[in-house]
N, C-alpha and C. Protein backbone atom coordinates (compact mmCIF):
# COMPACT_ATOMS: atom_id res chain seq x y z
N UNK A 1 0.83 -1.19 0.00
CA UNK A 1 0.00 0.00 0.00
C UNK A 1 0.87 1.25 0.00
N UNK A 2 1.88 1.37 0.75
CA UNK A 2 3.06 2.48 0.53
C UNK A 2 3.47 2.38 -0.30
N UNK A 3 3.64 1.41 -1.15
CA UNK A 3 4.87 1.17 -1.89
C UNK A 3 4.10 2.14 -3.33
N UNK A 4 2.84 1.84 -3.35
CA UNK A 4 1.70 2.32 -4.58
C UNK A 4 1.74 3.91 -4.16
N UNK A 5 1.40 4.57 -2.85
CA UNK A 5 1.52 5.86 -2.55
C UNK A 5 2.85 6.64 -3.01
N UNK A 6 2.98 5.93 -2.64
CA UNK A 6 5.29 6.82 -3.17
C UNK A 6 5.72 6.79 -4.80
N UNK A 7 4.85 5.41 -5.21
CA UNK A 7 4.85 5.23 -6.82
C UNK A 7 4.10 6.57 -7.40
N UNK A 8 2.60 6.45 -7.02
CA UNK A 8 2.21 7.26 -7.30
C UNK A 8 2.75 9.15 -7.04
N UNK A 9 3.10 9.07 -5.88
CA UNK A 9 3.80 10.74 -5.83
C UNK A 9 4.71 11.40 -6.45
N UNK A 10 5.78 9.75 -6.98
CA UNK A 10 6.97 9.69 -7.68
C UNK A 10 6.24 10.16 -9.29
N UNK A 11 5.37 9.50 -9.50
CA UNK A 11 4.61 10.13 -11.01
C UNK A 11 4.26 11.13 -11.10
N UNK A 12 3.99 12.00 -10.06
CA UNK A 12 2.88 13.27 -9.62
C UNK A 12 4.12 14.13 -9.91
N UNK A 13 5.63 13.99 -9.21
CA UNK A 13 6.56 15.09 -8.67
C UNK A 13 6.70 14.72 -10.75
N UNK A 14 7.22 13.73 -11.38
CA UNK A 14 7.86 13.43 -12.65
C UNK A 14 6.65 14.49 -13.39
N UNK A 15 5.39 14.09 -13.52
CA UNK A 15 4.39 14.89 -14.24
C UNK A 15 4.46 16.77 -14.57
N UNK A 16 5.05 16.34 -12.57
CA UNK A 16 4.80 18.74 -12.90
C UNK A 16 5.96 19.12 -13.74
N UNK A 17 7.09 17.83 -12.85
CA UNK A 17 8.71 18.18 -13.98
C UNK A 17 8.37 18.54 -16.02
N UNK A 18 7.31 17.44 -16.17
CA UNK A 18 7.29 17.64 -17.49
C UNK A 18 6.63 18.67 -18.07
N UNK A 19 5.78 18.70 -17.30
CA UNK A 19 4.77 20.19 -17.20
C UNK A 19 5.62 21.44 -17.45
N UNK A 20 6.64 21.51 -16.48
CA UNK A 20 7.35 22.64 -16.43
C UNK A 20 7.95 22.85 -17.71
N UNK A 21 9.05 21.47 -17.98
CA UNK A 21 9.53 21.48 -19.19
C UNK A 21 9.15 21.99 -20.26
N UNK A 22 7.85 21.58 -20.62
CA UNK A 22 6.98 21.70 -21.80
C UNK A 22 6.63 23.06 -22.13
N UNK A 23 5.76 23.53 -20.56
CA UNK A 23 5.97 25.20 -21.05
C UNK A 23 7.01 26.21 -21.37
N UNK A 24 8.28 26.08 -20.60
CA UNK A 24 9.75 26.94 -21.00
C UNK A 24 9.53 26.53 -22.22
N UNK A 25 9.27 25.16 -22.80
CA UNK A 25 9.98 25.14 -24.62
C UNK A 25 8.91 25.59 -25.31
N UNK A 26 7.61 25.30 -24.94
CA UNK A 26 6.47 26.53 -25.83
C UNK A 26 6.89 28.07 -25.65
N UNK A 27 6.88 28.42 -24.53
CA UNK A 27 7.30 29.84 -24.24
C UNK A 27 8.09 30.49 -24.78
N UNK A 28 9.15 29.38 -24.56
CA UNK A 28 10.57 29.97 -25.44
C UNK A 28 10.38 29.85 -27.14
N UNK A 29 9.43 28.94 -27.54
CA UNK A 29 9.08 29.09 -29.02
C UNK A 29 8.55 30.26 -29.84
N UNK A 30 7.40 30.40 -28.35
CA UNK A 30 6.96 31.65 -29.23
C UNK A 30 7.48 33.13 -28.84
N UNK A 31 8.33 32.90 -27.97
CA UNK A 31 9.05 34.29 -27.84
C UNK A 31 9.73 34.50 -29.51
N UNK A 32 10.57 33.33 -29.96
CA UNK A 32 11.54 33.35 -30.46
C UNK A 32 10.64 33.31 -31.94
N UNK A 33 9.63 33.05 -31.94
CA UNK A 33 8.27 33.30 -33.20
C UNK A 33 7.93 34.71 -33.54
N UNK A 34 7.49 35.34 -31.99
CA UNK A 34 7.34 36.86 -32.23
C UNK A 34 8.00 37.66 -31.89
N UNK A 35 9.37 37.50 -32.36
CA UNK A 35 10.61 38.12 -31.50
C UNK A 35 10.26 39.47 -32.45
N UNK A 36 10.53 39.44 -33.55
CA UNK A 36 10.33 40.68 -34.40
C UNK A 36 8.99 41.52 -33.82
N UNK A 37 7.59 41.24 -33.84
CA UNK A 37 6.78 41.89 -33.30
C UNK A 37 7.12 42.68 -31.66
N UNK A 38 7.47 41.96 -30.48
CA UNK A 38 7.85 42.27 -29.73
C UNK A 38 8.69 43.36 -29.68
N UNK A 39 9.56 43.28 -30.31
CA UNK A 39 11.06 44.35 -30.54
C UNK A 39 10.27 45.26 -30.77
N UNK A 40 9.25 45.55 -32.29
CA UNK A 40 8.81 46.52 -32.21
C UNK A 40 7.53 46.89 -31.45
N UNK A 41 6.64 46.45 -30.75
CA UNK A 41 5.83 46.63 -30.18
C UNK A 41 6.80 47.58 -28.80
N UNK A 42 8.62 47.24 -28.38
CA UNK A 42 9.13 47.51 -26.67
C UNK A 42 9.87 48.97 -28.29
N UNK A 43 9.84 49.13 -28.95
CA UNK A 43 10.10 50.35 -29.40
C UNK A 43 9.12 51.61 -29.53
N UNK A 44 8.03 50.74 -29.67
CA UNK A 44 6.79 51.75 -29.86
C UNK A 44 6.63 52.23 -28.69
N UNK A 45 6.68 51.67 -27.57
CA UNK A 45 6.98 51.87 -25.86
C UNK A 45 7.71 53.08 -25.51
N UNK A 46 8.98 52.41 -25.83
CA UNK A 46 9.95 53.52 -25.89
C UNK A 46 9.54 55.45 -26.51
N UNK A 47 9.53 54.87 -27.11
CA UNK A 47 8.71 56.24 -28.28
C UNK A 47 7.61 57.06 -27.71
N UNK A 48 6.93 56.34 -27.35
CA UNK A 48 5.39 57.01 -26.53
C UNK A 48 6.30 57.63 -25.45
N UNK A 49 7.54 57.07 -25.09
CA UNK A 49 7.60 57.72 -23.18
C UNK A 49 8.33 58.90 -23.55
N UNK A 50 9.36 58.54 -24.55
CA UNK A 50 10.90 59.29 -25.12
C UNK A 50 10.63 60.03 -26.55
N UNK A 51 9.64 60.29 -26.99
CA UNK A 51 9.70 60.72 -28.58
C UNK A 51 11.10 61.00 -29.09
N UNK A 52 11.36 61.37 -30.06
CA UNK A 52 12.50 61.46 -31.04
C UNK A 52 12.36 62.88 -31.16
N UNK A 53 13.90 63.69 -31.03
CA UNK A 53 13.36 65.38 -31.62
C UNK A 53 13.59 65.20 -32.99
N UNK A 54 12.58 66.49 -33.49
CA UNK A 54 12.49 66.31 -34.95
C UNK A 54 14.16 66.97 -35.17
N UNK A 55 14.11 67.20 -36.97
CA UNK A 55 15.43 67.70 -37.13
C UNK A 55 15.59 69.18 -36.75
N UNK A 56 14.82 69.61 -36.36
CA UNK A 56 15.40 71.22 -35.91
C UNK A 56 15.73 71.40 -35.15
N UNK A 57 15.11 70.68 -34.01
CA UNK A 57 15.36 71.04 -32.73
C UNK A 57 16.58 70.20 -32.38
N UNK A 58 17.42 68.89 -33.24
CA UNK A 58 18.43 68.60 -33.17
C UNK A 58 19.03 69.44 -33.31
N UNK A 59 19.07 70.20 -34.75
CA UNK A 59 19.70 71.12 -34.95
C UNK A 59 20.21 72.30 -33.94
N UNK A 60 18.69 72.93 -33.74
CA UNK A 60 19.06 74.06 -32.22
C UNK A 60 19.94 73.56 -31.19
N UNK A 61 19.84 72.40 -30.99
CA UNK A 61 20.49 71.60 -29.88
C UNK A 61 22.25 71.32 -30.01
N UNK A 62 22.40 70.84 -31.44
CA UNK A 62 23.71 71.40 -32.04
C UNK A 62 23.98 72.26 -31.68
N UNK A 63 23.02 73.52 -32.41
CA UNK A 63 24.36 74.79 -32.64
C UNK A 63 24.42 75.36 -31.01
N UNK A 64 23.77 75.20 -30.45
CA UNK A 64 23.88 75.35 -28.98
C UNK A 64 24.78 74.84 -28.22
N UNK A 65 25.16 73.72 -28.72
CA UNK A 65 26.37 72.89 -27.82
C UNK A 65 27.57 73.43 -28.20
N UNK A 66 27.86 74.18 -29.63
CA UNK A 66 29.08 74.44 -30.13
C UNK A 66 29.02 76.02 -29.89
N UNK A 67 28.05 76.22 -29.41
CA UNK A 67 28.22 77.81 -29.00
C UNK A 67 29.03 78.06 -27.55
N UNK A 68 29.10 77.01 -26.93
CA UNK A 68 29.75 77.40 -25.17
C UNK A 68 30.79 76.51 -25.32
């Protein structure tokens, strides 16, 4: 009767192991599926917080730095 309880727990602990397994390698599949979307979806991110100056105000920002 123990011997079936411990069998059985021994399958239970092996089961979540595979469980676990299984999801890292889906997970990691589809990271590595929508890697391109992602990149740009954490740029569009970026952008909303940080916009880009247009070219003038680079510019002003130039001639400003070489003025001092």
């Amino acid at each position: 009767m123990i011997s079936a309880i411990q069998d059985f727990s021994l399958f239970a602990a092996l089961f979540a192991v595979m469980k676990l397994a299984l999801l890292v390698a889906v997970s990691g599949g589809l990271v590595v599926l929508f890697k391109p979307l992602l990149l740009g979806c954490a740029r569009a991110a970026v952008l909303v917080v940080k916009p880009k100056l247009t070219r003038e105000q680079r510019l002003q920002r130039r001639q400003l730095a070489t003025r001092t």
